[in-house]
C-alpha atoms as a PDB file:
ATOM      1  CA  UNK A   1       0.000   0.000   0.000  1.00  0.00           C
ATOM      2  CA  UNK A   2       1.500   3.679  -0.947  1.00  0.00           C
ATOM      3  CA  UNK A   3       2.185   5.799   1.553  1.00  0.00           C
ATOM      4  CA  UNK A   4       0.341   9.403   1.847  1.00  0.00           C
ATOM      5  CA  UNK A   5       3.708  10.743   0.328  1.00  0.00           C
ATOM      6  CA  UNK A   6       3.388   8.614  -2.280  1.00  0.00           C
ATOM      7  CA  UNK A   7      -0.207   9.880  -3.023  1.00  0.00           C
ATOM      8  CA  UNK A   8       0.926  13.190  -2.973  1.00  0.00           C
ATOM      9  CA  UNK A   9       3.403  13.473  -5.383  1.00  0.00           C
ATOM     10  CA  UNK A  10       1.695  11.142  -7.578  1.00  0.00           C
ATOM     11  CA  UNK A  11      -1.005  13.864  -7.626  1.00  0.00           C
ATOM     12  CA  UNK A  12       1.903  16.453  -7.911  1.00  0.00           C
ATOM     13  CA  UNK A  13       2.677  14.853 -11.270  1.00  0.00           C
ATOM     14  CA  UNK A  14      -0.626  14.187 -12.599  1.00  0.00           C
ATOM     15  CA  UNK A  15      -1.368  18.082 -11.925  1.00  0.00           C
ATOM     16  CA  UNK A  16       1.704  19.359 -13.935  1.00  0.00           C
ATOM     17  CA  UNK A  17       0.622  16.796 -17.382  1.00  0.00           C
ATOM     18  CA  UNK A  18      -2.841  17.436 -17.002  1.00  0.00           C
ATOM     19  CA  UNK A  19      -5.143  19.777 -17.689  1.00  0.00           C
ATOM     20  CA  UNK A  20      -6.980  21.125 -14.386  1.00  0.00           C
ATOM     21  CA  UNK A  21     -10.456  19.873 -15.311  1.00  0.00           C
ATOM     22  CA  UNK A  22      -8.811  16.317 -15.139  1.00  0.00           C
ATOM     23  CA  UNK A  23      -7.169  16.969 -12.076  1.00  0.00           C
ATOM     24  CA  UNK A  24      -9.925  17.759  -9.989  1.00  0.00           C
ATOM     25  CA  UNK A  25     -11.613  14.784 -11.105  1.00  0.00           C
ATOM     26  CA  UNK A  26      -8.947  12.482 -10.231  1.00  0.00           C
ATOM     27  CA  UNK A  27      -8.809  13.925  -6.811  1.00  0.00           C
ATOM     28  CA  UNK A  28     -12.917  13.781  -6.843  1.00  0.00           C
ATOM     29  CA  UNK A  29     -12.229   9.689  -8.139  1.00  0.00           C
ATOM     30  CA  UNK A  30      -9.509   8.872  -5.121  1.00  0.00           C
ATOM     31  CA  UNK A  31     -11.978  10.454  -2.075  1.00  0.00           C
ATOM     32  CA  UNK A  32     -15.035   8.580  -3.631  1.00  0.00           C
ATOM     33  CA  UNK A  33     -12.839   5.421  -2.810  1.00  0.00           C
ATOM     34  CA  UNK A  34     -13.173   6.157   0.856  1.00  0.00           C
ATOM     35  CA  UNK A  35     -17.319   6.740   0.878  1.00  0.00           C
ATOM     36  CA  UNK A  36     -18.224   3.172   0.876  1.00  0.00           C
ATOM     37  CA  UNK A  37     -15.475   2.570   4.427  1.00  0.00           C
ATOM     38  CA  UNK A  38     -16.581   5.769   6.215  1.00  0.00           C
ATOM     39  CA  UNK A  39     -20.392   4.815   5.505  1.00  0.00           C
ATOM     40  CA  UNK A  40     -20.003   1.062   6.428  1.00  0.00           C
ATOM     41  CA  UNK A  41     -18.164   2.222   9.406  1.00  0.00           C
ATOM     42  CA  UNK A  42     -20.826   4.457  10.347  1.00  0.00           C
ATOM     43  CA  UNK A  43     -23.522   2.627   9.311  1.00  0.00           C
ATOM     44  CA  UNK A  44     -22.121  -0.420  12.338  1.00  0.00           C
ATOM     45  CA  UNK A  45     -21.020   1.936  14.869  1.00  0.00           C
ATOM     46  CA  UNK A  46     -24.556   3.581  15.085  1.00  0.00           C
ATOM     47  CA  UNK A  47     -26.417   0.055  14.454  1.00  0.00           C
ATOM     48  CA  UNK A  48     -24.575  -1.611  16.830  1.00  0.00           C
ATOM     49  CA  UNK A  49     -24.965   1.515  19.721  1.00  0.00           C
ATOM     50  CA  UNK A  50     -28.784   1.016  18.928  1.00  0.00           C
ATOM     51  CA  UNK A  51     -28.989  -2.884  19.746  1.00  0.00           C
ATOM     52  CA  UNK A  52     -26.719  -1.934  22.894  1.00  0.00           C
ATOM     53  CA  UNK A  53     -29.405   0.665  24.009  1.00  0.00           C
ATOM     54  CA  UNK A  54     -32.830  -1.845  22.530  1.00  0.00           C
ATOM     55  CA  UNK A  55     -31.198  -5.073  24.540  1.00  0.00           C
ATOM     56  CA  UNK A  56     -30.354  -3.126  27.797  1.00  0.00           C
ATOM     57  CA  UNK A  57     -33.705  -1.344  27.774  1.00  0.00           C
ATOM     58  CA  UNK A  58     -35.641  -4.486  27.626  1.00  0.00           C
ATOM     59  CA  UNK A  59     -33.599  -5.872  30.027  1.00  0.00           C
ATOM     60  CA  UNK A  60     -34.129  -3.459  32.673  1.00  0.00           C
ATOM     61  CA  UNK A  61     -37.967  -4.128  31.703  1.00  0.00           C
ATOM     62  CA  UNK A  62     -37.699  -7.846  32.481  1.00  0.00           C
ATOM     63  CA  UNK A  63     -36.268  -7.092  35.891  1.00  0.00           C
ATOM     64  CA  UNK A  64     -39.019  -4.763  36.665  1.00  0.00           C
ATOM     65  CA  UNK A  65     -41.897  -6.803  36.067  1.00  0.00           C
ATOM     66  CA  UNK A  66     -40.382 -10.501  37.273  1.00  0.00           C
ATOM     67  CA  UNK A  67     -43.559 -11.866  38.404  1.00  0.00           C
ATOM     68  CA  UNK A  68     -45.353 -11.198  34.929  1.00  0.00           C
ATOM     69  CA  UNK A  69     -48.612 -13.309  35.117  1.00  0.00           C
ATOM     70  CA  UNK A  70     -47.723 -16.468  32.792  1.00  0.00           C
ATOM     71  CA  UNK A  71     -51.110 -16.959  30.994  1.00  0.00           C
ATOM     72  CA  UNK A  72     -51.129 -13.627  29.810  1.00  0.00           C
ATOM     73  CA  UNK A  73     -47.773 -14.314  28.026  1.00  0.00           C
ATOM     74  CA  UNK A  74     -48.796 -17.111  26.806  1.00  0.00           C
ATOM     75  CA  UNK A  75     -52.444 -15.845  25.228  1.00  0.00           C
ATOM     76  CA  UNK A  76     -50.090 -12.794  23.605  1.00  0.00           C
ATOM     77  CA  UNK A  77     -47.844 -15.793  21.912  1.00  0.00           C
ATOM     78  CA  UNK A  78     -50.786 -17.379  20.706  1.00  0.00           C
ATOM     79  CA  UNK A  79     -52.303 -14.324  19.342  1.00  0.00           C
ATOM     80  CA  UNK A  80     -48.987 -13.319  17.749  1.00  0.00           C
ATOM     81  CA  UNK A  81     -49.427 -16.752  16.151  1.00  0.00           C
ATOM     82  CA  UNK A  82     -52.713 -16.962  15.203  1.00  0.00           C
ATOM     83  CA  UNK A  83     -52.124 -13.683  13.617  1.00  0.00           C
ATOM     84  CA  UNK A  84     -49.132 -15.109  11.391  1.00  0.00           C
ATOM     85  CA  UNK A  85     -51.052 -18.050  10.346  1.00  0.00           C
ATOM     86  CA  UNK A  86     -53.988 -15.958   9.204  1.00  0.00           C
ATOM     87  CA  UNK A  87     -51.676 -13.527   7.265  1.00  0.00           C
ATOM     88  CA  UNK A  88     -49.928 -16.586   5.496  1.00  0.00           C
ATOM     89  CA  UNK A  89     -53.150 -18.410   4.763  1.00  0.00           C
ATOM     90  CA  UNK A  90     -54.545 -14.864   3.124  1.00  0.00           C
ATOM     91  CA  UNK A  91     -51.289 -14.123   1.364  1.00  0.00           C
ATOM     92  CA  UNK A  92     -51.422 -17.946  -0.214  1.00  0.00           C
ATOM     93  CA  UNK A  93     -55.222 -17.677  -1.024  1.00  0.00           C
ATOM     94  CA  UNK A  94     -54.014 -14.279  -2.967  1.00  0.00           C
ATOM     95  CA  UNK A  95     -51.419 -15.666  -4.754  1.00  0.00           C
ATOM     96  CA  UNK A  96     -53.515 -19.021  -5.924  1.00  0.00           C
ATOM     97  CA  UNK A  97     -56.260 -16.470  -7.217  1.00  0.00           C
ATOM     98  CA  UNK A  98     -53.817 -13.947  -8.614  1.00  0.00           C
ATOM     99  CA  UNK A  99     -51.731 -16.634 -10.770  1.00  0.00           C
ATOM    100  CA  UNK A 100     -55.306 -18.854 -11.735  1.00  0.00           C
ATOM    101  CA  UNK A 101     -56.547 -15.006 -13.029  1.00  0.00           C
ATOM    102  CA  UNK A 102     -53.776 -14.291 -15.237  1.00  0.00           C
ATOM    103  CA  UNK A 103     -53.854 -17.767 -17.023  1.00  0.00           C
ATOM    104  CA  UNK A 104     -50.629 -19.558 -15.333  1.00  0.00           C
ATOM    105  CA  UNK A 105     -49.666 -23.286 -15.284  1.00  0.00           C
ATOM    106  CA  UNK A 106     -50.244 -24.630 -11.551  1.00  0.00           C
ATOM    107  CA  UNK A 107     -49.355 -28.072 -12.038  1.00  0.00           C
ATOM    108  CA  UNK A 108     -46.565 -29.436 -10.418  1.00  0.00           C
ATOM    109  CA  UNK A 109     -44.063 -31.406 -12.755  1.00  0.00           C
END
């Protein structure tokens, strides 16, 4: 890997053959090499800082209501399931009806 030095008077040269139009676009050309690691970088720091902050939150809201009643939790799970199964079942009957409408081959081979 070149050293900043190296980057520097590489630019040096470029700027006396070149016309300045060109110049400024190679400069433009070596920073837009960097967007993609500063935003990735960012993008974890500040994704990872919110999961921190979501897991710790809920944990202090376990610990605060320990003797949760356990048939209520239950009931929610079911509900939470029911409510997936229903959405499936509506997003398959949609799909059969949507693909019979437009004419296409449901047979399996």
């Amino acid at each position: 890997m070149h050293g900043s030095a190296d980057v520097f008077s590489f630019l040096i040269c470029i700027r006396q053959i070149t016309p300045p139009g060109q110049v400024i676009a190679l400069e433009i050309l070596n920073i837009m090499d960097w967007i993609p690691t500063v935003f990735v970088t960012f993008k974890v720091l500040v994704l990872g800082t919110g999961m921190f902050f979501a897991v710790k939150w809920h944990y202090d809201q376990g610990t605060k209501e320990k003797k949760r009643d356990k048939r209520a939790v239950l009931r929610a799970g079911g509900k939470v399931a029911a409510g997936f199964m229903l959405s499936l079942l509506g997003l398959g009957l949609v799909t059969f009806f949507l693909v019979r409408m437009l004419g296409m081959d449901l047979a399996f081979p």
